[in-house]
N, C-alpha and C. Protein backbone atom coordinates (compact mmCIF):
# COMPACT_ATOMS: atom_id res chain seq x y z
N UNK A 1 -91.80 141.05 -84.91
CA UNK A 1 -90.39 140.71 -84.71
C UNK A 1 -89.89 141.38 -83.45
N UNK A 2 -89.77 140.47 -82.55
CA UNK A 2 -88.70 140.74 -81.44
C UNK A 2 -87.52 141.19 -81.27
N UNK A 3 -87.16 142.56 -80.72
CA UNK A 3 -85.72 142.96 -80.90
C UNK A 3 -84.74 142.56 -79.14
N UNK A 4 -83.88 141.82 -79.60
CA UNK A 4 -82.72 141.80 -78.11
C UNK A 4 -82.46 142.72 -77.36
N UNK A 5 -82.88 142.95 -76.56
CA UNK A 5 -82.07 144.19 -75.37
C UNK A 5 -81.07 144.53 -75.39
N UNK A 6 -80.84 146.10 -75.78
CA UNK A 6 -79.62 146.87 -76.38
C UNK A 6 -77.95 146.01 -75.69
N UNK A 7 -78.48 145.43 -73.83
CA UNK A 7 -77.28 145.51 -73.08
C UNK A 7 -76.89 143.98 -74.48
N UNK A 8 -77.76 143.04 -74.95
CA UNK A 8 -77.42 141.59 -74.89
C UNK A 8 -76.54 142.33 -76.98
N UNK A 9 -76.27 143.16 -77.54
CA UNK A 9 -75.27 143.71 -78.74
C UNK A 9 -74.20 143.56 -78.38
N UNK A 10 -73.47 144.10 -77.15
CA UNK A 10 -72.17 144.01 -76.74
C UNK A 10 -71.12 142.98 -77.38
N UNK A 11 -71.84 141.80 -77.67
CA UNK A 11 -70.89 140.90 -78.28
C UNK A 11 -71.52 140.53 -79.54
N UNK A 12 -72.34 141.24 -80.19
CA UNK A 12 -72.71 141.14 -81.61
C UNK A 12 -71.45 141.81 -82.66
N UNK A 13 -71.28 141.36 -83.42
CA UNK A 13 -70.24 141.89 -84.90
C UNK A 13 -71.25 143.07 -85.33
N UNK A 14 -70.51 143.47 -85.80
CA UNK A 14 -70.82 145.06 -86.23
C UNK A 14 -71.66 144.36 -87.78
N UNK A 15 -70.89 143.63 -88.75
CA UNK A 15 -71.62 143.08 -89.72
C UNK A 15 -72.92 142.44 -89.55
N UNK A 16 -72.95 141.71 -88.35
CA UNK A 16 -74.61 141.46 -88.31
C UNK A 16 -75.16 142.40 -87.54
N UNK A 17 -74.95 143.27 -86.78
CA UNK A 17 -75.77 144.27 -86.27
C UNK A 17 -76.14 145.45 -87.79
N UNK A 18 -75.05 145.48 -88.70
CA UNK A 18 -75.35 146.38 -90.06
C UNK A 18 -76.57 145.54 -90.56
N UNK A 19 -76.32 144.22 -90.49
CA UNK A 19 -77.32 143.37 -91.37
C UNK A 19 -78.76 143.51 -91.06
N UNK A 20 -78.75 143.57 -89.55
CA UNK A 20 -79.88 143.27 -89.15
C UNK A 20 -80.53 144.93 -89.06
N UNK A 21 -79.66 145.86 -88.67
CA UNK A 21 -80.41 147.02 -89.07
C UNK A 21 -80.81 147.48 -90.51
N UNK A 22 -79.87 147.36 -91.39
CA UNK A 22 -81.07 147.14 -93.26
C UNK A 22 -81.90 146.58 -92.78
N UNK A 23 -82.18 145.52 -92.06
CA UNK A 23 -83.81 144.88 -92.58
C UNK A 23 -84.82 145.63 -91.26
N UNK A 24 -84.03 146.75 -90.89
CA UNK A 24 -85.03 147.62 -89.91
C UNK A 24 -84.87 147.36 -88.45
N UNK A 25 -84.02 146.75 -87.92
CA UNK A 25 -84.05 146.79 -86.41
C UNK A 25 -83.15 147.61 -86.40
N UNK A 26 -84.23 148.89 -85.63
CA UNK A 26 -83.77 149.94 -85.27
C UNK A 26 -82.79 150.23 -83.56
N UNK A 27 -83.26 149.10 -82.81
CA UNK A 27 -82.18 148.56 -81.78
C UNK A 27 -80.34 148.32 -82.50
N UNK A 28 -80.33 147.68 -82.90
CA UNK A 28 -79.57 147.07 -83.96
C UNK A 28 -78.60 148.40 -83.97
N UNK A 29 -79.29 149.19 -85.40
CA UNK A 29 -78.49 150.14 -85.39
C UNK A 29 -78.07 151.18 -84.16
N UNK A 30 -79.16 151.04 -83.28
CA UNK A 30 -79.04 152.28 -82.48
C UNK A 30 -76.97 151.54 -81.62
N UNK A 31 -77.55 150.40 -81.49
CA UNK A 31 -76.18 149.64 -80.81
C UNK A 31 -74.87 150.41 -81.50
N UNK A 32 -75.37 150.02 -83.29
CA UNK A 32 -73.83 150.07 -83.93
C UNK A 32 -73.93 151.56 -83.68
N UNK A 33 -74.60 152.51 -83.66
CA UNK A 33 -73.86 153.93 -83.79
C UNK A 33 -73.19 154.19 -81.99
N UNK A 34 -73.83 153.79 -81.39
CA UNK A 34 -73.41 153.81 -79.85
C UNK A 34 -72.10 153.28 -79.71
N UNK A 35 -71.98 152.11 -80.36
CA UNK A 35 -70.26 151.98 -80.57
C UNK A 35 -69.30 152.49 -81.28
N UNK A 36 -69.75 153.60 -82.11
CA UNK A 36 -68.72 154.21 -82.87
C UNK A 36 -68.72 155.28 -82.91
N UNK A 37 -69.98 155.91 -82.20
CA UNK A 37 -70.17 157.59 -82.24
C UNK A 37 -69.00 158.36 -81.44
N UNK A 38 -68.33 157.92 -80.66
CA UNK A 38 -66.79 158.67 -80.23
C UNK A 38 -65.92 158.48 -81.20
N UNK A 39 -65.72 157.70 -81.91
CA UNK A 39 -64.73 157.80 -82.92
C UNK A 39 -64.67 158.71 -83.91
N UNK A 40 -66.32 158.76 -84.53
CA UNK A 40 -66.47 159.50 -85.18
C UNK A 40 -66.65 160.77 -84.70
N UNK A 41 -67.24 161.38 -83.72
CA UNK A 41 -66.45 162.51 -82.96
C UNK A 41 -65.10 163.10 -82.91
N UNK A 42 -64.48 162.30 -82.63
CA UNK A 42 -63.16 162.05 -82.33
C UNK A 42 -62.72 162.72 -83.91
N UNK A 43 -62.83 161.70 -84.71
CA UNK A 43 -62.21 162.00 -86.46
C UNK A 43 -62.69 163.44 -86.69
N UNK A 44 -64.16 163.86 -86.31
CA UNK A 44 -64.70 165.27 -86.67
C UNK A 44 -64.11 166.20 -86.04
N UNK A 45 -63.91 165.99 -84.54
CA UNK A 45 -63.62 167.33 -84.05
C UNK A 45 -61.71 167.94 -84.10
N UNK A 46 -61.18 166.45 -84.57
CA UNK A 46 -59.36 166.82 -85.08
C UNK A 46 -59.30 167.02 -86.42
N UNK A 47 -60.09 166.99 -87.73
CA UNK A 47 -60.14 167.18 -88.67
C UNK A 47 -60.80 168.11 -88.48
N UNK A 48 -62.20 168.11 -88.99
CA UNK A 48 -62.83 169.64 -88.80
C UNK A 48 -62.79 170.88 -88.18
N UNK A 49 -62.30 170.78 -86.68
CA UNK A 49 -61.81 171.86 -85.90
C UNK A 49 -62.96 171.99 -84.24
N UNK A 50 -62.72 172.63 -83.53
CA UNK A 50 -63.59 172.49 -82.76
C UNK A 50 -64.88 173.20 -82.89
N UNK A 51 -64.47 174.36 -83.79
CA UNK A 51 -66.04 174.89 -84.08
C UNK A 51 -67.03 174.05 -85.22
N UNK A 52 -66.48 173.30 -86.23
CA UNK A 52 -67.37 172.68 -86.84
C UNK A 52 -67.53 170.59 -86.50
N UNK A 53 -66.45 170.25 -85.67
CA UNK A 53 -66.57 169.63 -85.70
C UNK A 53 -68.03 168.67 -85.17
N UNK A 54 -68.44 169.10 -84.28
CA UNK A 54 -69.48 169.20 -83.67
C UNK A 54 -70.74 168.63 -84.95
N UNK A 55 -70.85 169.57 -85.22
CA UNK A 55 -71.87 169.45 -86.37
C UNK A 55 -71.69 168.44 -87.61
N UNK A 56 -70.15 168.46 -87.81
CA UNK A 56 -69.68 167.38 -88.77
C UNK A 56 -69.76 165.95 -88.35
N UNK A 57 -69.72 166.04 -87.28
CA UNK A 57 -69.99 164.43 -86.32
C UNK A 57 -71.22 164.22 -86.51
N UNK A 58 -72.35 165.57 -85.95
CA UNK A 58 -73.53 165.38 -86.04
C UNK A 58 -74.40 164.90 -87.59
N UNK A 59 -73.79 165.33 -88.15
CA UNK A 59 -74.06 165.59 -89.79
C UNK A 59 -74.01 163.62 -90.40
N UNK A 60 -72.48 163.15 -89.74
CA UNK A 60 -72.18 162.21 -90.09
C UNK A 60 -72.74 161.01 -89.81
N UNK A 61 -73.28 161.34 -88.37
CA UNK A 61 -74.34 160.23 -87.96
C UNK A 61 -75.52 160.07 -89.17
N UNK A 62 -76.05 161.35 -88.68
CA UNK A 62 -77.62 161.59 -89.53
C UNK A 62 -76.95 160.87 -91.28
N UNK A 63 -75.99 160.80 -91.83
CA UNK A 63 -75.70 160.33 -93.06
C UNK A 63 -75.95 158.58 -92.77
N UNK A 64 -74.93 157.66 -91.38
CA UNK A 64 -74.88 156.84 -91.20
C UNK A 64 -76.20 156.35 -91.31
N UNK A 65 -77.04 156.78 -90.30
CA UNK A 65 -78.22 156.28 -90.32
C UNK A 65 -79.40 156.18 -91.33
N UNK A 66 -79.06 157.38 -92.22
CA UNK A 66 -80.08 157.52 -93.70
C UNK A 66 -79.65 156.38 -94.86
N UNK A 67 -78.41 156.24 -95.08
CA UNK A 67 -77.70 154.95 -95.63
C UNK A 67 -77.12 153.72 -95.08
N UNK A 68 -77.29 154.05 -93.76
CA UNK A 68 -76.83 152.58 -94.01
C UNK A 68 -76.97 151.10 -94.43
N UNK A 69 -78.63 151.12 -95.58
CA UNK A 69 -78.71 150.12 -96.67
C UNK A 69 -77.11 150.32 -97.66
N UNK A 70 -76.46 151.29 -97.63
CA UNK A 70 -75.48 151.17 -98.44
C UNK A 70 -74.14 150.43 -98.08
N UNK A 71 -73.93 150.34 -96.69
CA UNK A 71 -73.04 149.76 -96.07
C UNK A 71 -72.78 148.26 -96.50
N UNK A 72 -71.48 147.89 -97.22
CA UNK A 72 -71.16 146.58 -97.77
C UNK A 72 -70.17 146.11 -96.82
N UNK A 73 -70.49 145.40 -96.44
CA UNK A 73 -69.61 144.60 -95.26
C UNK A 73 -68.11 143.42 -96.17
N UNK A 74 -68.68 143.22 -96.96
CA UNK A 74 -67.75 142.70 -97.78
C UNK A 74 -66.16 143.64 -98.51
N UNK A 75 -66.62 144.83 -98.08
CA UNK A 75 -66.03 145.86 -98.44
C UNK A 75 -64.66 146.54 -97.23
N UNK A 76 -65.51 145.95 -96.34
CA UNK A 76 -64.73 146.65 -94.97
C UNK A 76 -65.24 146.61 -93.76
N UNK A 77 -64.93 146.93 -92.24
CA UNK A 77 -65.65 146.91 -91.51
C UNK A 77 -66.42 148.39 -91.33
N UNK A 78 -68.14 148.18 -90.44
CA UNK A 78 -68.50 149.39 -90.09
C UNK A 78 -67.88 150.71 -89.71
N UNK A 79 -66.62 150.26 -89.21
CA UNK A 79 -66.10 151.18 -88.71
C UNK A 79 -65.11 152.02 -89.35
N UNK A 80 -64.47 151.30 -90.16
CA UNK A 80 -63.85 151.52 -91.74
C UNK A 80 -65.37 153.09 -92.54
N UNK A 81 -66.42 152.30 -92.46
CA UNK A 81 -67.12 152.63 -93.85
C UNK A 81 -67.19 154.59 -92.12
N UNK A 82 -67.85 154.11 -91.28
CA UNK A 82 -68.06 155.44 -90.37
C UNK A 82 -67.34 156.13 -90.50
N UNK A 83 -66.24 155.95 -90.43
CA UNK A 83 -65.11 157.61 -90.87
C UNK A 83 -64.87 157.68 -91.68
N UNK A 84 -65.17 156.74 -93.00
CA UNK A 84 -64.58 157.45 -94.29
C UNK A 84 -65.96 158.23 -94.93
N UNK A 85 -67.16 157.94 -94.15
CA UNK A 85 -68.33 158.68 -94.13
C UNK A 85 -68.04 160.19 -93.03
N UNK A 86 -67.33 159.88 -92.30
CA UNK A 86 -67.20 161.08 -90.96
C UNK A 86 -65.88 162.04 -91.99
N UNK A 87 -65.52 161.61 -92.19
CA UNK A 87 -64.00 162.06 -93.30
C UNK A 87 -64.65 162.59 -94.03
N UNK A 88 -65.54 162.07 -94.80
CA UNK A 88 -66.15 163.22 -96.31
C UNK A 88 -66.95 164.32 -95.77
N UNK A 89 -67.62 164.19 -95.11
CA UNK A 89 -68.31 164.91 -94.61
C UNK A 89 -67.38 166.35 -93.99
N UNK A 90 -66.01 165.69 -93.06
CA UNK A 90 -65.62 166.93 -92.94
C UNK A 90 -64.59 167.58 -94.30
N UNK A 91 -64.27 167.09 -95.10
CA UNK A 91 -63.86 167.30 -95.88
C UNK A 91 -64.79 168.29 -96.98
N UNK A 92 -66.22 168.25 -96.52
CA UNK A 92 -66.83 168.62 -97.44
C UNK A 92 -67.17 169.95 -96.42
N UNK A 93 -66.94 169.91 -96.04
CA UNK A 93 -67.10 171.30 -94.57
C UNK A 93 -65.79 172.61 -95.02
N UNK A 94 -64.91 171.37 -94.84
CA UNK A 94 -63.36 172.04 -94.87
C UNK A 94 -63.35 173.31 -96.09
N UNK A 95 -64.44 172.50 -97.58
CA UNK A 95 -63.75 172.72 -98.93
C UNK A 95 -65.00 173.62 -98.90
N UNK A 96 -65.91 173.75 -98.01
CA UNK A 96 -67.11 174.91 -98.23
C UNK A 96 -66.54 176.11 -97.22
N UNK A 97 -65.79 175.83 -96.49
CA UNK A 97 -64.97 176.73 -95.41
C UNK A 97 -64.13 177.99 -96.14
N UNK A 98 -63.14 177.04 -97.36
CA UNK A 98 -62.08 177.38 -97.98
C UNK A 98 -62.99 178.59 -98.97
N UNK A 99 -64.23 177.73 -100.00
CA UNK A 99 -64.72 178.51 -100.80
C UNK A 99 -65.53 179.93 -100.13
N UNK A 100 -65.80 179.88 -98.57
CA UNK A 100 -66.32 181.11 -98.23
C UNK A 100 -65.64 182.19 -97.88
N UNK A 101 -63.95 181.88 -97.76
CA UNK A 101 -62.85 182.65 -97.52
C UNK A 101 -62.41 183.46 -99.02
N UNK A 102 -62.90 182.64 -100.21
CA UNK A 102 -62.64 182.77 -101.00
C UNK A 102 -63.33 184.48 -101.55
N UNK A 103 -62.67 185.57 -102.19
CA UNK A 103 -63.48 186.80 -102.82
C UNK A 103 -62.75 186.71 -104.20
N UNK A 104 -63.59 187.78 -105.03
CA UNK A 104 -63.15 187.58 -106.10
C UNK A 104 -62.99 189.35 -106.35
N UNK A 105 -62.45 189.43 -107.07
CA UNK A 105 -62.05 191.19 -107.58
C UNK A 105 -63.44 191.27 -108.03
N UNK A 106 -63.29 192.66 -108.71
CA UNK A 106 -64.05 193.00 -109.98
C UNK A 106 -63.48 192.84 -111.24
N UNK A 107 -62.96 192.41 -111.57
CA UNK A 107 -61.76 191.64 -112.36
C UNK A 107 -62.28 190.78 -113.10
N UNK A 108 -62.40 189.68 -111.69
CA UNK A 108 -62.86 188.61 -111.87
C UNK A 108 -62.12 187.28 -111.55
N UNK A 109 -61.18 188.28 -111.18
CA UNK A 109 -59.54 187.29 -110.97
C UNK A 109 -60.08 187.06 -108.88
N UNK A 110 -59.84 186.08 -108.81
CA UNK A 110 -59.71 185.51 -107.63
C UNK A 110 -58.79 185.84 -106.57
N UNK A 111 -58.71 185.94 -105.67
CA UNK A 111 -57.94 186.33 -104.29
C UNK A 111 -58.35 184.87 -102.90
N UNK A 112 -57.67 185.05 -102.14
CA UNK A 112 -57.77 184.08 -101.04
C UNK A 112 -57.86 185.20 -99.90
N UNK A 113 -58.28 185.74 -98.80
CA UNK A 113 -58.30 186.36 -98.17
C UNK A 113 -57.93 185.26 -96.69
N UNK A 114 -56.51 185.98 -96.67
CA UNK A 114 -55.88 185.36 -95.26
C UNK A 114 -56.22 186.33 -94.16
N UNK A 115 -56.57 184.99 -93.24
CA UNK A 115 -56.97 186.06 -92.08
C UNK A 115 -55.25 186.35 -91.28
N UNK A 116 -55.02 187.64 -90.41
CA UNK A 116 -54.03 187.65 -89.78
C UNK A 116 -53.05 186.84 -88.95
N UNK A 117 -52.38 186.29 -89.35
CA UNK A 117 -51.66 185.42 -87.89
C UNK A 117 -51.08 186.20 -86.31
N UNK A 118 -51.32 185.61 -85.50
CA UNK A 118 -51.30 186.25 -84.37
C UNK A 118 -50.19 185.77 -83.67
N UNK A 119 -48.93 186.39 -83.58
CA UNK A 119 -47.44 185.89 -82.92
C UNK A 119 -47.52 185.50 -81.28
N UNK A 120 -47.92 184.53 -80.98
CA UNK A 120 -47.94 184.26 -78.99
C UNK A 120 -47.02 184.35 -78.40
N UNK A 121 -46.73 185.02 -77.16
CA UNK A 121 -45.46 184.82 -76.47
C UNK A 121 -44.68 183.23 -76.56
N UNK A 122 -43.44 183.90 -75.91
CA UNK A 122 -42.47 182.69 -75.90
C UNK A 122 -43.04 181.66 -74.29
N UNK A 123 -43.92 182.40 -73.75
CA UNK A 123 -44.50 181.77 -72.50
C UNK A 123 -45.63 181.22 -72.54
N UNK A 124 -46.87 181.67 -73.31
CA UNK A 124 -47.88 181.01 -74.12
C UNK A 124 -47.21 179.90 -75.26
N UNK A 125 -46.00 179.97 -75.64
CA UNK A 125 -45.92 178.62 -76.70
C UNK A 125 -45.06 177.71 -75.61
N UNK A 126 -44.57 178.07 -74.53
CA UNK A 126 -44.06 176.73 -73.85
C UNK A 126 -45.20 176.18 -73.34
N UNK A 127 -46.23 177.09 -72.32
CA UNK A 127 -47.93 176.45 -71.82
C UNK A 127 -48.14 175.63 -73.13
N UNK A 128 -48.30 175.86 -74.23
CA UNK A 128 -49.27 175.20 -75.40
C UNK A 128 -48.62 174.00 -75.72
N UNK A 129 -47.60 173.52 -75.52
CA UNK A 129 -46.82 172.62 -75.13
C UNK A 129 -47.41 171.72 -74.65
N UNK A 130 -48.22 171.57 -73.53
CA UNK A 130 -48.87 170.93 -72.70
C UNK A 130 -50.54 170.52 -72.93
N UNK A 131 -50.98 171.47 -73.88
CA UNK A 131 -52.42 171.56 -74.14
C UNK A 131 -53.04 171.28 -74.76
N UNK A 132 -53.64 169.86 -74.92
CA UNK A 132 -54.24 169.42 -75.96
C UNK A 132 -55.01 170.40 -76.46
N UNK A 133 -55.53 171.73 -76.63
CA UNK A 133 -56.48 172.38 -77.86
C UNK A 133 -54.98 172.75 -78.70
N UNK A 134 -53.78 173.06 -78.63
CA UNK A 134 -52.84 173.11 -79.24
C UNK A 134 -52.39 172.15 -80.09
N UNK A 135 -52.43 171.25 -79.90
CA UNK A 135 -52.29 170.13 -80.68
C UNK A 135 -53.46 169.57 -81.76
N UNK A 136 -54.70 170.16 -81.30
CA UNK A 136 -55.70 170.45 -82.34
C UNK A 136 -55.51 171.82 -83.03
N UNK A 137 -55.08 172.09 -82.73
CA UNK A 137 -54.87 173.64 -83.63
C UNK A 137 -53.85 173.35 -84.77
N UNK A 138 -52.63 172.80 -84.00
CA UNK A 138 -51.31 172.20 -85.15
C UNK A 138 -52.10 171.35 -85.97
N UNK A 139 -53.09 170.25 -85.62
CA UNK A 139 -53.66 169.25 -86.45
C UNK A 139 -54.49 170.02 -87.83
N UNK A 140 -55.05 171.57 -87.25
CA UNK A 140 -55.90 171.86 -88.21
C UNK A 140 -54.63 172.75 -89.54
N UNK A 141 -53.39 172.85 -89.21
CA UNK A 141 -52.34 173.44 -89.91
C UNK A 141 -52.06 172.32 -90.70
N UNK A 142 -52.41 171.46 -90.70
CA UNK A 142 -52.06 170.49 -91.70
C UNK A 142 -52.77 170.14 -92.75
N UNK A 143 -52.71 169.41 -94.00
CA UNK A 143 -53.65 169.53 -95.46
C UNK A 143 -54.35 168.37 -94.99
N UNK A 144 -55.56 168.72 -95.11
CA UNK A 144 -56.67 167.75 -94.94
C UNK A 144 -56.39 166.23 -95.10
N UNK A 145 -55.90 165.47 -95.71
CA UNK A 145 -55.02 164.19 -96.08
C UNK A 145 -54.78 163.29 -94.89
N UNK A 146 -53.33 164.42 -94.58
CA UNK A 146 -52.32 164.16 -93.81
C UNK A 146 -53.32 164.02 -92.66
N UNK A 147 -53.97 165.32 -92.24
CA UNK A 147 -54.06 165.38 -90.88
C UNK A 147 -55.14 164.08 -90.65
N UNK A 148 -56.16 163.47 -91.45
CA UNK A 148 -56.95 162.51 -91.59
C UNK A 148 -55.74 161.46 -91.13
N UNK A 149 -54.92 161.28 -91.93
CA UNK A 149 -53.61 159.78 -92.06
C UNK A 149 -53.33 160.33 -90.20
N UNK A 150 -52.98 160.93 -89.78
CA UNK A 150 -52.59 161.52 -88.32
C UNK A 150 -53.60 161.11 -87.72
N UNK A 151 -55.14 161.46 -87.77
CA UNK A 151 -55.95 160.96 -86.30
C UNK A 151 -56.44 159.61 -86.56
N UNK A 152 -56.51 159.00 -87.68
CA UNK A 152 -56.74 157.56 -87.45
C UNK A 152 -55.75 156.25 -87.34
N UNK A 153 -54.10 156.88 -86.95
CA UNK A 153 -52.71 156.05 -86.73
C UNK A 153 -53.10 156.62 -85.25
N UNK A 154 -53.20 157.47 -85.01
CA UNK A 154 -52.69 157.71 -83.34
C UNK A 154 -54.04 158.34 -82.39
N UNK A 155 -55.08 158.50 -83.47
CA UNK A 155 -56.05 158.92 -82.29
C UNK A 155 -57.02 157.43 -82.32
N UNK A 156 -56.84 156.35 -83.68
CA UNK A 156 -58.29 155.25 -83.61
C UNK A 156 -57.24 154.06 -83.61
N UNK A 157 -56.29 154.54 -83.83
CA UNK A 157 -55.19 153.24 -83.75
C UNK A 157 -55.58 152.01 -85.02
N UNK A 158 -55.66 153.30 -85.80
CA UNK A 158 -56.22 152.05 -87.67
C UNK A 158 -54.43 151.71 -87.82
N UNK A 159 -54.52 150.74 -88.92
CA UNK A 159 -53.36 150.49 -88.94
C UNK A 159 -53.28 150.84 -90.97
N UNK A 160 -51.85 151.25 -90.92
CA UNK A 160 -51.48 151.42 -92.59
C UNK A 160 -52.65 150.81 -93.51
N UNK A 161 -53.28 149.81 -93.37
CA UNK A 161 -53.65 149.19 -94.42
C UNK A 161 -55.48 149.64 -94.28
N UNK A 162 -55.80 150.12 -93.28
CA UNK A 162 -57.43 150.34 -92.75
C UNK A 162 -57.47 151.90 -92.93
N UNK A 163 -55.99 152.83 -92.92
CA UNK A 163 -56.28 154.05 -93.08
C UNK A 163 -56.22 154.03 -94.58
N UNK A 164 -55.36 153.49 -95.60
CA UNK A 164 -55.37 153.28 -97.24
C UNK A 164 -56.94 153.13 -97.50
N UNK A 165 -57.11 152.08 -96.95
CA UNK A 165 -58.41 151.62 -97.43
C UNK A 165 -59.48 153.14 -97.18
N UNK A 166 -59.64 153.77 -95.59
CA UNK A 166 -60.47 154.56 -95.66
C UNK A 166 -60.53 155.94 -96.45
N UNK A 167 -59.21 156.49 -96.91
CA UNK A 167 -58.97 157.34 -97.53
C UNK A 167 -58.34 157.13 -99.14
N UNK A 168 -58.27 155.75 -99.37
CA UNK A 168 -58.91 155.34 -100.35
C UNK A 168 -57.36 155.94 -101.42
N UNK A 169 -56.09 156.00 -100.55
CA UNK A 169 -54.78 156.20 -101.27
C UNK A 169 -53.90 154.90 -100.75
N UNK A 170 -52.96 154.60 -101.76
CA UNK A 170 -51.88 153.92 -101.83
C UNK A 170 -51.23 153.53 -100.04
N UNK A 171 -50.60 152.32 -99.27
CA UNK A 171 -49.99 152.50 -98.37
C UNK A 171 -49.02 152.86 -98.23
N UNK A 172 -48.09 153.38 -99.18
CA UNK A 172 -46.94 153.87 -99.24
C UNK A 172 -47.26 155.56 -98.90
N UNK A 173 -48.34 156.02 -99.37
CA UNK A 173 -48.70 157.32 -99.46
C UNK A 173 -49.25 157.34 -97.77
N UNK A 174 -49.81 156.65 -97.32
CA UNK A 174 -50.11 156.62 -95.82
C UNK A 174 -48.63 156.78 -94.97
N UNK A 175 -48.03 156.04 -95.21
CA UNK A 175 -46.76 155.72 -94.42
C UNK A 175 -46.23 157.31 -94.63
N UNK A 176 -45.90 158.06 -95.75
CA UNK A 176 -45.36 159.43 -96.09
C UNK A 176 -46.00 159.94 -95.23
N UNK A 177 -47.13 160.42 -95.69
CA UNK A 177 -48.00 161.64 -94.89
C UNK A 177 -48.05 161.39 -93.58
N UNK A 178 -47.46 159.86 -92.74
CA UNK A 178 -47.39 159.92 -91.31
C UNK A 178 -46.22 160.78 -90.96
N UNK A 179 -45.39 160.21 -91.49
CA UNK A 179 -43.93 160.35 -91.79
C UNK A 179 -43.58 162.30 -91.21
N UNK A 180 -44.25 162.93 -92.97
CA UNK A 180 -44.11 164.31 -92.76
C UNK A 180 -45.25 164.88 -91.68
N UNK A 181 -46.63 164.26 -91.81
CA UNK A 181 -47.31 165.09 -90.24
C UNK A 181 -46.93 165.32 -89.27
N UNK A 182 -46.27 163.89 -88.67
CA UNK A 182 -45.35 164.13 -87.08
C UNK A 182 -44.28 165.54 -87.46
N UNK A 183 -43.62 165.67 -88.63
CA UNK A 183 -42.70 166.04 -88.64
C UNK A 183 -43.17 167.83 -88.42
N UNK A 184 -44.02 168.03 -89.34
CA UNK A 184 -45.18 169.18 -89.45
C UNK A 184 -45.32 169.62 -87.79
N UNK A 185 -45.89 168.53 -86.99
CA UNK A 185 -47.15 168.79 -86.15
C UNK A 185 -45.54 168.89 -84.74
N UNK A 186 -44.26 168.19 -84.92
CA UNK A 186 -43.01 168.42 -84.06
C UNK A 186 -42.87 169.78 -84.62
N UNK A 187 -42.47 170.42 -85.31
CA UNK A 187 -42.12 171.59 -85.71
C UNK A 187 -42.93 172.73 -84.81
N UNK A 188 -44.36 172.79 -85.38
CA UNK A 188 -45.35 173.38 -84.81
C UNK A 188 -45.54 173.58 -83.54
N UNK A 189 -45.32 172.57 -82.45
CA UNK A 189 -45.46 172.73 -81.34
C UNK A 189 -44.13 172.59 -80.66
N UNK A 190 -42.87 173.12 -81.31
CA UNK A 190 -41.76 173.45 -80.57
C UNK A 190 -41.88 174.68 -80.23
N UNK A 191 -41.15 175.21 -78.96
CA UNK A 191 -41.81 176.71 -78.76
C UNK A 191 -40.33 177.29 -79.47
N UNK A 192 -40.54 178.71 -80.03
CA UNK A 192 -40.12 179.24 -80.37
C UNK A 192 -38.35 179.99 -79.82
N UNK A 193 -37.43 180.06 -80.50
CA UNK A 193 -36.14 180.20 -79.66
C UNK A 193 -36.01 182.01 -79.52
N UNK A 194 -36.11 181.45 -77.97
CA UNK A 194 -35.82 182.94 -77.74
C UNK A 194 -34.62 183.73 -77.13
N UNK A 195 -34.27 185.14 -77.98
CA UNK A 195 -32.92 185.52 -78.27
C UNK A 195 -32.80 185.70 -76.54
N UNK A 196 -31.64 185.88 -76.26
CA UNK A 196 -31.41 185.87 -74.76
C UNK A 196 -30.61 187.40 -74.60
């Protein structure tokens, strides 16, 4: 079996490039991840953070490619099923993150161990203003959910009904959590009022 030259995919559907990679053309797939591997980057490194995102992207591929006999096209598009695969994955990062912060007494009774917050000048929060790693930082202040409903409205440009579907809640509940994130993520990156 003859495989098409990666350049002649460009105008293949993602559903028959899924199709045709289940039955093993490994061209095929290599196409579909080449078209979506920034996105899914993208979803890993504003959800997960910049130190894990990396690996959560990486992680997410290596998942894409081990299943993607599981991929139902009838279900959604590839690109749909890639971040809600890139999404669990960091989600499953996030909730192993949380449990390693986690100590327990001798008790037995549980504690959360917060690390210190660090107060920045009133001149470092007008700069951060300007800086996209700031705006990933506000993104990572937000509950895993939300900040998911946040990078796939304004960083993949999904629409209400493709982010429901990928995170697999109500569109009314999408529309909220846009609603309060902006509101969250405006707050956060106002600089601070300073007494005169």
């Amino acid at each position: 079996m003859s495989s098409a030259p990666a350049a002649s995919f460009e105008d293949v559907a993602d559903d028959v490039l899924a199709a045709r990679a289940t039955a093993g053309d490994r061209e095929a797939l290599e196409a579909l991840l080449r078209r979506h591997a920034a996105d899914v980057f993208k979803l890993c490194h504003l959800v997960a953070g910049e130190t894990e995102g990396p690996d959560a992207a990486q992680r997410t591929l290596e998942k894409l490619v081990l299943n993607i006999d599981r991929f139902e096209p009838e279900k959604g598009s590839f690109r749909t099923w890639a971040l809600t695969v890139a999404r669990n994955v960091c989600r499953d990062r996030l909730r192993r993150r949380k449990l390693e912060r986690t100590h327990f007494r001798r008790d037995g009774e549980e504690r959360v161990q917060r690390e210190p917050t660090e107060q920045p000048s009133p001149e470092r929060l007008a700069l951060a203003r300007i800086e996209a790693g700031e705006v990933a930082k506000a993104l990572e202040t937000l509950p895993e959910g939300m900040r998911s409903a946040i990078v796939l409205f304004h960083v993949h440009g999904a629409s209400y009904e493709e982010i429901a579907e990928t995170l697999d809640i109500p569109k009314g509940t999408v529309m909220t959590w846009l609603h309060r994130g902006r509101a969250r993520l405006r707050a956060a990156l106002e600089p601070a009022e300073v007494d005169a």
